[in-house]
Protein backbone atom coordinates (compact mmCIF):
# COMPACT_ATOMS: atom_id res chain seq x y z
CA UNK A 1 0.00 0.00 0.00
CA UNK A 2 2.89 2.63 0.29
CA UNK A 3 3.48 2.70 -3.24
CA UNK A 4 0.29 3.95 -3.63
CA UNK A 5 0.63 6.68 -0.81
CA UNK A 6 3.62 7.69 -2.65
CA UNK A 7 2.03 7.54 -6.36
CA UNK A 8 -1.10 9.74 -4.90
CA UNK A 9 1.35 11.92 -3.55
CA UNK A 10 2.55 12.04 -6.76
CA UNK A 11 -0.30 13.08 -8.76
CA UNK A 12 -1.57 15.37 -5.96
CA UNK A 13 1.82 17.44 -6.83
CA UNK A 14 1.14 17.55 -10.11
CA UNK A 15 -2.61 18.29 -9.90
CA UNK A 16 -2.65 21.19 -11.73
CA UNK A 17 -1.09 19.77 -15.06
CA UNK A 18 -3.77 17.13 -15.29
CA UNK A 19 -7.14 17.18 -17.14
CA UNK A 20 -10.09 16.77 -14.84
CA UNK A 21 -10.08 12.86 -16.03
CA UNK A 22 -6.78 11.04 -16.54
CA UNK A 23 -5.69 7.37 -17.55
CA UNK A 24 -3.47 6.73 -14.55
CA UNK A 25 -2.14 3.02 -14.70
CA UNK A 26 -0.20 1.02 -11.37
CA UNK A 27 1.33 -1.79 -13.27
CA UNK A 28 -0.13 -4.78 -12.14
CA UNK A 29 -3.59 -3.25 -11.31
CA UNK A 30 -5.43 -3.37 -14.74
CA UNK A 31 -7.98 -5.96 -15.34
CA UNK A 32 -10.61 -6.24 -18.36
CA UNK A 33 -14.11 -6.74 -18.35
CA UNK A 34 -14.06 -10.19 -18.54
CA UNK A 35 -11.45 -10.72 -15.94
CA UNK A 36 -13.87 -8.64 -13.87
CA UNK A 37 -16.85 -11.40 -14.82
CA UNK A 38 -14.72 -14.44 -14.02
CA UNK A 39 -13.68 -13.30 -10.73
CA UNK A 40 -17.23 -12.17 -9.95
CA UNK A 41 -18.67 -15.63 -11.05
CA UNK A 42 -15.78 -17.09 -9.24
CA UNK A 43 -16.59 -15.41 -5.76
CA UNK A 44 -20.49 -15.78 -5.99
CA UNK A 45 -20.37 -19.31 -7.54
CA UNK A 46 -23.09 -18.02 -9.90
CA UNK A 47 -23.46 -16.92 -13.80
CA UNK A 48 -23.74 -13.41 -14.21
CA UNK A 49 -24.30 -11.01 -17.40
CA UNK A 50 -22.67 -8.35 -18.46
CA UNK A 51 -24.57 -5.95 -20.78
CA UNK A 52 -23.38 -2.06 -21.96
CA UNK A 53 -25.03 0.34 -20.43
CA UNK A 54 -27.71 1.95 -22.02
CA UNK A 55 -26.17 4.81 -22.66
């Protein structure tokens, strides 16, 4: 967890070069959309959907 104390510390310094919303990866902490569905599935032990939203 200290590494990301230090990388908010980070960005918090460099707040005002950043658009409002910014892509900020941590190596290691990406995960797609179906990695998101087989973990939930995993954890539940039941079949979920995944639809777009309706927007």
């Amino acid at each position: 967890m200290h590494e990301w104390g230090r990388a908010a510390v980070k960005l918090a310094e460099k707040r005002t070069e950043l658009a409002m919303f910014e892509d900020v990866p941590f190596l290691g902490h990406a995960f797609t959309t179906a990695d998101l569905h087989r973990c939930i599935e995993g954890r539940t032990g039941r079949p979920i959907k995944i639809t777009q939203f309706a927007w």
